[in-house]
Structures are given as structure tokens and as C-alpha cells.
C-alpha atoms as a PDB file:
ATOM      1  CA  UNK A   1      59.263 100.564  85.394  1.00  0.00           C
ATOM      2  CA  UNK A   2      62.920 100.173  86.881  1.00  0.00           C
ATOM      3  CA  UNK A   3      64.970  96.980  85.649  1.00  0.00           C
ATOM      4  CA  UNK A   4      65.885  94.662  88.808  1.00  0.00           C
ATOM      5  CA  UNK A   5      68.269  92.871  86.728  1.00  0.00           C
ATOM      6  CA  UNK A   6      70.783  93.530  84.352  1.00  0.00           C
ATOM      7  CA  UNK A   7      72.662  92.190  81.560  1.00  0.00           C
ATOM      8  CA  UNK A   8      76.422  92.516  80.796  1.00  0.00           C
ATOM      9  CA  UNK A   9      75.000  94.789  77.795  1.00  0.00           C
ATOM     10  CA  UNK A  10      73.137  96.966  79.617  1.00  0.00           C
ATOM     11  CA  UNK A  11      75.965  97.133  82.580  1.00  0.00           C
ATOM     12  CA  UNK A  12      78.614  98.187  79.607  1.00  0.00           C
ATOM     13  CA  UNK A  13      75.977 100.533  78.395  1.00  0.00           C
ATOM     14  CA  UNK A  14      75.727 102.247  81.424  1.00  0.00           C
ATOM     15  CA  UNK A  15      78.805 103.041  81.893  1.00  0.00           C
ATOM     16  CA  UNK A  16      80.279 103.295  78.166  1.00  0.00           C
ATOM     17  CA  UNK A  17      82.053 100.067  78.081  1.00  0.00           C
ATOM     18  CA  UNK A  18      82.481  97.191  76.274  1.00  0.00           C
ATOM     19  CA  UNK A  19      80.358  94.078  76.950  1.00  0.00           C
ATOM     20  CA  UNK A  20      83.427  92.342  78.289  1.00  0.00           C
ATOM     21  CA  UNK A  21      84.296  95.131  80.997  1.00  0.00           C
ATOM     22  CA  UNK A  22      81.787  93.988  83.515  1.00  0.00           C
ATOM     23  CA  UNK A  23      83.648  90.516  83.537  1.00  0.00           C
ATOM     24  CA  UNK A  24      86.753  92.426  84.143  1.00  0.00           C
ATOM     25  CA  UNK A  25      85.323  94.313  86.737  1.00  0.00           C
ATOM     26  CA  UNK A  26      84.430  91.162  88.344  1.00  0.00           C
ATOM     27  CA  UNK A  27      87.518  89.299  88.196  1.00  0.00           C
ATOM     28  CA  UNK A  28      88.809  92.879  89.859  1.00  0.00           C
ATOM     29  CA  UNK A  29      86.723  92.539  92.806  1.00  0.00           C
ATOM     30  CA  UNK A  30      85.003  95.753  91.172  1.00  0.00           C
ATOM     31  CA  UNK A  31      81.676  94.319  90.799  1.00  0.00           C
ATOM     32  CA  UNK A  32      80.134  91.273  92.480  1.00  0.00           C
ATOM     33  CA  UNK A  33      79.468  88.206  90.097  1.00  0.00           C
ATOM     34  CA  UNK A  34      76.638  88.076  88.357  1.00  0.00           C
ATOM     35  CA  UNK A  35      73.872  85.725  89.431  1.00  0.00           C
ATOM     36  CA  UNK A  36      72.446  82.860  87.234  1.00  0.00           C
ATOM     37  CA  UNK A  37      68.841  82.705  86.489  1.00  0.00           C
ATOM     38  CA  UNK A  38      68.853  79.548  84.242  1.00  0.00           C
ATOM     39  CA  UNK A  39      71.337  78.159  81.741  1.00  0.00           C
ATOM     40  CA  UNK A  40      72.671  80.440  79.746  1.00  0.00           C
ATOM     41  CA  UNK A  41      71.095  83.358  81.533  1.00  0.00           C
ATOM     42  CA  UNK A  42      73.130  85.750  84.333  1.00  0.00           C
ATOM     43  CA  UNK A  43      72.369  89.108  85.313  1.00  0.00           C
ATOM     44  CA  UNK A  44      72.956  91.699  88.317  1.00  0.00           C
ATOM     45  CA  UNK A  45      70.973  92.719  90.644  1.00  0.00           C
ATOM     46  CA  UNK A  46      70.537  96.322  90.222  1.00  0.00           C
ATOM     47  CA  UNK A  47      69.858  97.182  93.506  1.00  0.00           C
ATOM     48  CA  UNK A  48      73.841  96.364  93.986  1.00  0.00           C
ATOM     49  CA  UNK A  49      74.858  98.080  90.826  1.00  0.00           C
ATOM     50  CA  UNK A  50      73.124 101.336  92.225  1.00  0.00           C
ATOM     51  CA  UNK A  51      75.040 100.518  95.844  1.00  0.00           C
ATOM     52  CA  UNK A  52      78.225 100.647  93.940  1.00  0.00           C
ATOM     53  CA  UNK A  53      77.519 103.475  91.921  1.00  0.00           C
ATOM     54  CA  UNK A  54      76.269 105.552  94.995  1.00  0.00           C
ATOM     55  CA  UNK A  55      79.679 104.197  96.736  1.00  0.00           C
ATOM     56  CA  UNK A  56      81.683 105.955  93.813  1.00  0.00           C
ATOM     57  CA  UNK A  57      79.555 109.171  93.892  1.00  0.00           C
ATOM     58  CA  UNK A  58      80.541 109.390  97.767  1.00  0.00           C
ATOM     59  CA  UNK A  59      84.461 109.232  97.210  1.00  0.00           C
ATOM     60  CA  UNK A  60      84.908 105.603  97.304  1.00  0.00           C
ATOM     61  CA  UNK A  61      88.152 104.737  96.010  1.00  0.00           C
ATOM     62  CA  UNK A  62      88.698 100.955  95.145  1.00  0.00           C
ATOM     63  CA  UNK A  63      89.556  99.513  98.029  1.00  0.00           C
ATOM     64  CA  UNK A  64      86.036 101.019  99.483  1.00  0.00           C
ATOM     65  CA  UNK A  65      83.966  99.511  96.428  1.00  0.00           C
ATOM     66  CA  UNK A  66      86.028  96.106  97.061  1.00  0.00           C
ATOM     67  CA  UNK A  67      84.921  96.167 100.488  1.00  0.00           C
ATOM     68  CA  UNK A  68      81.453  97.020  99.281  1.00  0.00           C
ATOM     69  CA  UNK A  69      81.479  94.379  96.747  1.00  0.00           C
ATOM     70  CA  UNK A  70      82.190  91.509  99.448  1.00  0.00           C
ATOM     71  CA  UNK A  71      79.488  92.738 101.990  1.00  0.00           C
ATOM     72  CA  UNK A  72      77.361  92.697  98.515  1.00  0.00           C
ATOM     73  CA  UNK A  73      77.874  89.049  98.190  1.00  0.00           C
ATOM     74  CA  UNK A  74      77.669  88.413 101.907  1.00  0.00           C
ATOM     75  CA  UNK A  75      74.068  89.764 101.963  1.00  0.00           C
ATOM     76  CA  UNK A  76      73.150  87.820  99.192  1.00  0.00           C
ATOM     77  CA  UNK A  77      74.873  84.504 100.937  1.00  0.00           C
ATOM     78  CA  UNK A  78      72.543  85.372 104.107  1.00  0.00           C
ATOM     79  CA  UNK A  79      69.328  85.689 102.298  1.00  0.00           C
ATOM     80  CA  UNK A  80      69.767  82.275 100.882  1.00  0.00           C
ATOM     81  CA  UNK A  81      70.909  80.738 104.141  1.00  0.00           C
ATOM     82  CA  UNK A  82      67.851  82.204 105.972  1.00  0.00           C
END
């Protein structure tokens, strides 16, 4: 069964990172923030870690995956709203 959410653990894992890096990559405009699930408790959505990743694999550079991350957390924004 695929994960639909990840931790800052597993996001590091994936790429060979430290646990920190993901916040980085936030702060960056790299990733889009996590989301929080309770107190205490924040993950991704992996659907938009796999958007991002597929991004890179077609030549994104980082402007493209910072324009990717916004429309990431536009989407998200709309499905609330609606």
C-alpha cells in the first residue's frame, strides 16, 4: 500500500537528507509546507511530493518547482474553499 502522507523522516529519507532539509526546502519555496493533522503531527501529501519529483525528472530548474510549489498550495487552498 502507497503512503499518502509523509513525515519529515521519511521526506529526508527519500532523498538522502537530513531530517531538517525538508524545513529548508520549505522556507526555499522548494517544497510546499507541510500540513497539520493534529498537534504535534504534520506531514505531506505525497501526491505533491511525487508532482515535484516528476517536475525535477522533466528539467525543472528552481524557479519551475517554485512555481509548482505555489500552484501546489493553491490547489490545496481551493479544495478547502469549495
Amino acid at each position: 500500500m502507497q503512503k499518502i502522507w509523509l513525515k519529515d523522516i521519511e521526506l529526508a529519507a527519500r532523498y538522502g537528507q537530513s531530517r531538517v532539509t525538508p524545513w529548508r526546502r520549505v522556507r526555499a519555496g522548494m517544497l510546499p509546507p507541510p500540513i497539520r493533522l493534529s498537534a504535534g503531527c504534520t506531514r505531506w501529501p505525497a501526491h505533491e511530493i511525487e508532482a515535484i519529483d516528476s517536475a525535477r525528472l522533466a528539467g525543472a530548474d528552481d524557479e519551475g518547482i517554485r512555481k509548482l510549489v505555489v500552484e501546489l498550495v493553491a490547489a490545496r487552498t481551493a479544495r478547502v474553499a469549495a
